[in-house]
Protein backbone atom coordinates (compact mmCIF):
# COMPACT_ATOMS: atom_id res chain seq x y z
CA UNK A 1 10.99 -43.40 10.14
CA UNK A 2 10.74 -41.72 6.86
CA UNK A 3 7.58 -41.26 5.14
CA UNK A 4 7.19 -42.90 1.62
CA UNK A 5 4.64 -40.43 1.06
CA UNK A 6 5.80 -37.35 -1.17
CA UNK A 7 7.30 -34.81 0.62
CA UNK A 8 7.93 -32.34 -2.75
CA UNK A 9 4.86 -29.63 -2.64
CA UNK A 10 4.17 -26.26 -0.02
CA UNK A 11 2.68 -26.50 3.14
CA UNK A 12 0.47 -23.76 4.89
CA UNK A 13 1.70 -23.50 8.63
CA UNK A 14 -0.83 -21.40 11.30
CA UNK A 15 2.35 -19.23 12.67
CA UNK A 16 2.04 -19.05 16.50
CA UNK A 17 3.18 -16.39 18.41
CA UNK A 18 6.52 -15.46 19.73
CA UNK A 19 7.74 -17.49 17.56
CA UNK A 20 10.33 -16.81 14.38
CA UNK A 21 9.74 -17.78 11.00
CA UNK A 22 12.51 -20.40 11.28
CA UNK A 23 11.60 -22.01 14.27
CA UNK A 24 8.73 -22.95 12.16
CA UNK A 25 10.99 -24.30 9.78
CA UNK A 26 12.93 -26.02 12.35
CA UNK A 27 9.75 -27.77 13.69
CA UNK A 28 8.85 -29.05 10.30
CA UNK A 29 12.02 -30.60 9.76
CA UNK A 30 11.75 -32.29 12.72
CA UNK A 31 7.90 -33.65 12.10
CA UNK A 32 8.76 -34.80 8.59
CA UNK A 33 12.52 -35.76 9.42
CA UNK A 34 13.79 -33.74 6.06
CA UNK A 35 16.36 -31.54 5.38
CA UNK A 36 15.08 -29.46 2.57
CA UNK A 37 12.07 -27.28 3.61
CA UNK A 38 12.02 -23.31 3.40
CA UNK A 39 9.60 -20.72 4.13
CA UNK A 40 7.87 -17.80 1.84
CA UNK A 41 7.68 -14.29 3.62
CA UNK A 42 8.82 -14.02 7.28
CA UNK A 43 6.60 -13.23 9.87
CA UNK A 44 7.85 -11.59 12.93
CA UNK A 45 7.51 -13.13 16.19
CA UNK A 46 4.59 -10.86 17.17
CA UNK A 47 2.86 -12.21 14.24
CA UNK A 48 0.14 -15.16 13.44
CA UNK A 49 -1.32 -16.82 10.74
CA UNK A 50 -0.03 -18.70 7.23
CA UNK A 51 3.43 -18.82 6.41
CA UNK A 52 3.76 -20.77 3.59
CA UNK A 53 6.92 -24.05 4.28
CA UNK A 54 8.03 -25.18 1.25
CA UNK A 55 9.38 -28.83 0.53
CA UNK A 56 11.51 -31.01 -1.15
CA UNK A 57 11.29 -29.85 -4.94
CA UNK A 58 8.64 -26.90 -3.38
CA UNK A 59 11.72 -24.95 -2.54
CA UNK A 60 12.01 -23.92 -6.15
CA UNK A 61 8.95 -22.47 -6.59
CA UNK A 62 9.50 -20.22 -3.35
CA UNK A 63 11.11 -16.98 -4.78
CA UNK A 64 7.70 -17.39 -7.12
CA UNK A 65 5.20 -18.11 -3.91
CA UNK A 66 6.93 -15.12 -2.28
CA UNK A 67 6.30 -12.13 -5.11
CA UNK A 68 2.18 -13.00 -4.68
CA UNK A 69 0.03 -10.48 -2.44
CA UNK A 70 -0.75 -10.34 0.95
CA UNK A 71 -3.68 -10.26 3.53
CA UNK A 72 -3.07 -9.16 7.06
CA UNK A 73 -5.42 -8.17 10.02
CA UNK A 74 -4.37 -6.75 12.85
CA UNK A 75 -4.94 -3.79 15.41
CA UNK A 76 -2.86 -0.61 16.00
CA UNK A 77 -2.56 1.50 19.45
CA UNK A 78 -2.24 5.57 18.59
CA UNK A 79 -0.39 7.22 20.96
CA UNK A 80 2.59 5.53 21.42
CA UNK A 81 5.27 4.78 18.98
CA UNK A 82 8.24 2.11 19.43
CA UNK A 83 11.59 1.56 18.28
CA UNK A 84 10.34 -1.74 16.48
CA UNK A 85 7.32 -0.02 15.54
CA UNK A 86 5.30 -2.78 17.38
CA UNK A 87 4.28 -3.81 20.73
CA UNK A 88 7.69 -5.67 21.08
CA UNK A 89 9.72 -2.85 20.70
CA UNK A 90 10.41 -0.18 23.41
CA UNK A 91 7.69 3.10 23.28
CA UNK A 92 10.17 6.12 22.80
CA UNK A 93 7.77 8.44 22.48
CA UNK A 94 3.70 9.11 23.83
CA UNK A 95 1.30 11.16 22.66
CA UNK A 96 -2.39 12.39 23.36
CA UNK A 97 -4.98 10.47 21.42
CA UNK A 98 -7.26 13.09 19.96
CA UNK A 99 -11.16 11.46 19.66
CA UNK A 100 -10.88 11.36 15.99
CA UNK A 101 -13.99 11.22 14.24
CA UNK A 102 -14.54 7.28 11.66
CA UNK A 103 -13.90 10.09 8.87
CA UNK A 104 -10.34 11.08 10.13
CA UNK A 105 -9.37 7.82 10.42
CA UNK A 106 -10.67 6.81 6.73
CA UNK A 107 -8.84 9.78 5.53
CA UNK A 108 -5.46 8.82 7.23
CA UNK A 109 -5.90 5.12 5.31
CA UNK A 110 -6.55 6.53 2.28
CA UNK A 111 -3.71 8.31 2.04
CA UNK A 112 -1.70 4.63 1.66
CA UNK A 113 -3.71 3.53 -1.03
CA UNK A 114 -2.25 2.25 -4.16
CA UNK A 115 1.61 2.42 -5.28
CA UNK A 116 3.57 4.47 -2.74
CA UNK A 117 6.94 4.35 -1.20
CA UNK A 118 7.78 2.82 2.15
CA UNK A 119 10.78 3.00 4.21
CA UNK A 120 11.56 0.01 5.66
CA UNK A 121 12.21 -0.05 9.48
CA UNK A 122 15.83 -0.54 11.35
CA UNK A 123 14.57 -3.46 12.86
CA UNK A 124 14.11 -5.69 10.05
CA UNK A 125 15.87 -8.46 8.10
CA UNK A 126 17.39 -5.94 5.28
CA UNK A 127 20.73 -6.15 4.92
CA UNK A 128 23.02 -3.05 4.78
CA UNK A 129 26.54 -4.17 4.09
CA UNK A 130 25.31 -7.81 4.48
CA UNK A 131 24.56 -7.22 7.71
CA UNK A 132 20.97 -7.08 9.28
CA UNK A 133 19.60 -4.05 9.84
CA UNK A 134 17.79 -5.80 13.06
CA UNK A 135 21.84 -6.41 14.80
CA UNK A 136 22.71 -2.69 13.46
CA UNK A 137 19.65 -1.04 15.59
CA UNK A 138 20.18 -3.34 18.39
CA UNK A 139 23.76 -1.51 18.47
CA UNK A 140 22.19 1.19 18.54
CA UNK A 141 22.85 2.33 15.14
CA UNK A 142 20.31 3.81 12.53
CA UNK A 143 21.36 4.18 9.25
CA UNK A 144 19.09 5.30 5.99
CA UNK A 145 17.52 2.83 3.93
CA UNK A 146 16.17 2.89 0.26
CA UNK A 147 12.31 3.51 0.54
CA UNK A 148 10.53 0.61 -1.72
CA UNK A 149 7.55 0.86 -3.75
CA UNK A 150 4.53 -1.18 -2.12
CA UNK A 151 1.08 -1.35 -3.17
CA UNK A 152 -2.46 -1.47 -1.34
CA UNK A 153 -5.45 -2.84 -2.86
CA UNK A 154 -7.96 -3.00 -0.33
CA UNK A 155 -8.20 -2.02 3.72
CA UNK A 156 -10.71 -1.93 5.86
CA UNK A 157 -11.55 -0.13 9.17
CA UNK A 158 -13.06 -3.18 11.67
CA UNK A 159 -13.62 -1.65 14.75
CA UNK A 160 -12.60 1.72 16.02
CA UNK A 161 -11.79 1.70 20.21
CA UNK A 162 -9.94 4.72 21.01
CA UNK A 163 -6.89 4.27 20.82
CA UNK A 164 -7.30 0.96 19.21
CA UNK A 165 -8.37 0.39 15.13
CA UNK A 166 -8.64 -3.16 14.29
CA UNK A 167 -8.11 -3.09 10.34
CA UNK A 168 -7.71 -5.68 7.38
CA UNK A 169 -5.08 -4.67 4.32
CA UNK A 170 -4.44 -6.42 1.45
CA UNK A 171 -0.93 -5.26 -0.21
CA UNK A 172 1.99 -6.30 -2.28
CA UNK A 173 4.89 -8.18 -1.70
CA UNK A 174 7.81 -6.61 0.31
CA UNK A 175 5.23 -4.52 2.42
CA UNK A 176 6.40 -3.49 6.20
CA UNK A 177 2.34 -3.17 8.33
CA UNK A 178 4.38 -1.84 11.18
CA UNK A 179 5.72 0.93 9.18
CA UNK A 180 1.97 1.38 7.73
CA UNK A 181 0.79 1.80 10.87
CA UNK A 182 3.57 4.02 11.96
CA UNK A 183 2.60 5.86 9.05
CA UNK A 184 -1.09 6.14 9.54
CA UNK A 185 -0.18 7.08 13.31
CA UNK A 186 2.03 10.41 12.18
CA UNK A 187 -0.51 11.56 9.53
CA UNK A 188 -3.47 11.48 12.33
CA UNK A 189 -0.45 13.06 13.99
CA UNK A 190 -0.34 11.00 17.80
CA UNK A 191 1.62 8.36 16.42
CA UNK A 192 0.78 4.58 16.46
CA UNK A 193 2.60 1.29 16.64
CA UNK A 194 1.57 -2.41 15.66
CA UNK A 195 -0.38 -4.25 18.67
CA UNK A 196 -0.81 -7.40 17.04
CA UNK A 197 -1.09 -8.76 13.20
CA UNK A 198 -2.24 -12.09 11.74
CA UNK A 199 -1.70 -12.94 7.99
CA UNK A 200 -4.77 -14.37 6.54
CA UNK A 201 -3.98 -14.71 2.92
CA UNK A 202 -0.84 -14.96 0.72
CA UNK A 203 -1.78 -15.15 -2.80
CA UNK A 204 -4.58 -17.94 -3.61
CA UNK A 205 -3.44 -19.65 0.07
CA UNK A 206 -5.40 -19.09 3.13
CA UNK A 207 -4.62 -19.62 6.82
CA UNK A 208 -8.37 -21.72 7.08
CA UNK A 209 -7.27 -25.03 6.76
CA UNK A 210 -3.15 -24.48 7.57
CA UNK A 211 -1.70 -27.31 10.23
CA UNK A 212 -1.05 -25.67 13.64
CA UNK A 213 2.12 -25.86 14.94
CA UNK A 214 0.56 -27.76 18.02
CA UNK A 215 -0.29 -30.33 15.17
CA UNK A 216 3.18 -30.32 13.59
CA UNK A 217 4.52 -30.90 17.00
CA UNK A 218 2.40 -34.16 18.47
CA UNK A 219 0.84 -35.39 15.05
CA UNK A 220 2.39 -39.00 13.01
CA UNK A 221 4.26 -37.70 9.56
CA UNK A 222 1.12 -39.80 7.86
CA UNK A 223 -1.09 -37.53 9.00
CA UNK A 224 0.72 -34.50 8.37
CA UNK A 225 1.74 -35.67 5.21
CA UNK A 226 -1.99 -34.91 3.93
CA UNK A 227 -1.82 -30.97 4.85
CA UNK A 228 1.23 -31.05 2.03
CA UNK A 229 -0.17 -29.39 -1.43
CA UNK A 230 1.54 -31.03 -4.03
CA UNK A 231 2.91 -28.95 -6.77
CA UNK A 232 0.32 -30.03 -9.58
CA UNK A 233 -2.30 -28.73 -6.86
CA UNK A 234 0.24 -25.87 -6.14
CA UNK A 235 0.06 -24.95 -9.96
CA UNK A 236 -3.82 -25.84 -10.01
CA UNK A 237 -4.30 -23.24 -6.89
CA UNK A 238 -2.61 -20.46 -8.22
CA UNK A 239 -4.32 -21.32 -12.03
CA UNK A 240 -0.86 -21.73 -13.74
């Protein structure tokens, strides 16, 4: 049965893993037994944390939800580097880990501060031709693809476990942290791919708080209904 309850308004999901963005959606229009509901910034299966479902009259305000910056954390393996350019890709190349020194490693994250240009990997979303560039490389095929200007703010170095760094970024919209990493990993010069990533933060929204998806699954749309942000709170949030 429907809720009478507003459905119009955003509402911050806790991503599980090995999962797609749009199961997510899928899930929540099942829970909430509505039809209009879209997501802001995929996350790839390998990923966690907030991805922010909008609803109802929330779907407008998406495109706007999606431009705001992001927080990730996550950890990266040197040595190896993938096809995907994470640990669900296939490792097509390994390396020796040198025992780089905290100092190296700062320097190799510095040098992705601030605007730069990223090229965005095969095995993403992009469209060449309008077709995915995720279907192209699964063919097999590579083909070259407009770097984009990004932007870090802020990182931090968590933990350093040769050859694991657990690190925090905080970066614009449009911003690939597999290709960061892949980055990092060639500049230290052993190479490095994506072990796992959680968002934390997208704009003024954080993942504290955001309904798990074990919630959206078992939990009565009345109780749901009161993780929804309505858009006056929306607007409040983001001090519009």
């Amino acid at each position: 049965m429907k809720s009478k309850v507003s459905l119009d308004g955003v509402l911050p999901v806790d991503k599980a893993p090995g999962m797609t963005s749009h199961d997510v959606v899928a899930i929540v229009r099942r829970a909430f037994s509505t039809k209009k509901v879209g997501h802001c910034g995929t996350l790839d299966p390998l990923a966690t944390g907030l991805l922010l479902i909008t609803m109802g009259r929330g779907t407008k305000i998406q495109d706007l939800l999606m431009s705001e910056d992001k927080e990730y954390t996550g950890t990266l393996r040197l040595g190896e580097i993938t096809d995907s350019q994470d640990a669900d890709g296939k490792v097509v190349e390994s390396r020796s880990v040198a025992d780089y020194s905290a100092e190296e490693i700062e320097q190799a994250f510095h040098k992705f501060m601030g605007d730069f240009y990223q090229t965005p990997p095969m095995v993403s979303a992009i469209k060449k031709n309008g077709v995915p560039l995720y279907k192209l490389a699964r063919q097999g095929k590579s083909v070259e693809r407009e770097p984009r200007l990004v932007h870090v703010y802020a990182f931090e170095i968590k933990a350093i476990r040769l050859p694991e760094i657990d690190f925090r970024v905080v970066c614009s919209k449009g911003f690939y942290v597999r290709t960061y990493v892949h980055d990092i990993g060639e500049v230290l010069g052993c190479g490095a791919h994506l072990q796992t990533l959680r968002r934390t933060q997208s704009g003024k929204f954080s993942v504290e708080g955001a309904v798990t998806i074990e919630k959206l699954k078992t939990s009565s749309v009345e109780s749901l209904t009161e993780h929804i942000l309505s858009l006056p709170a929306v607007s409040k949030l983001r001090g519009a």
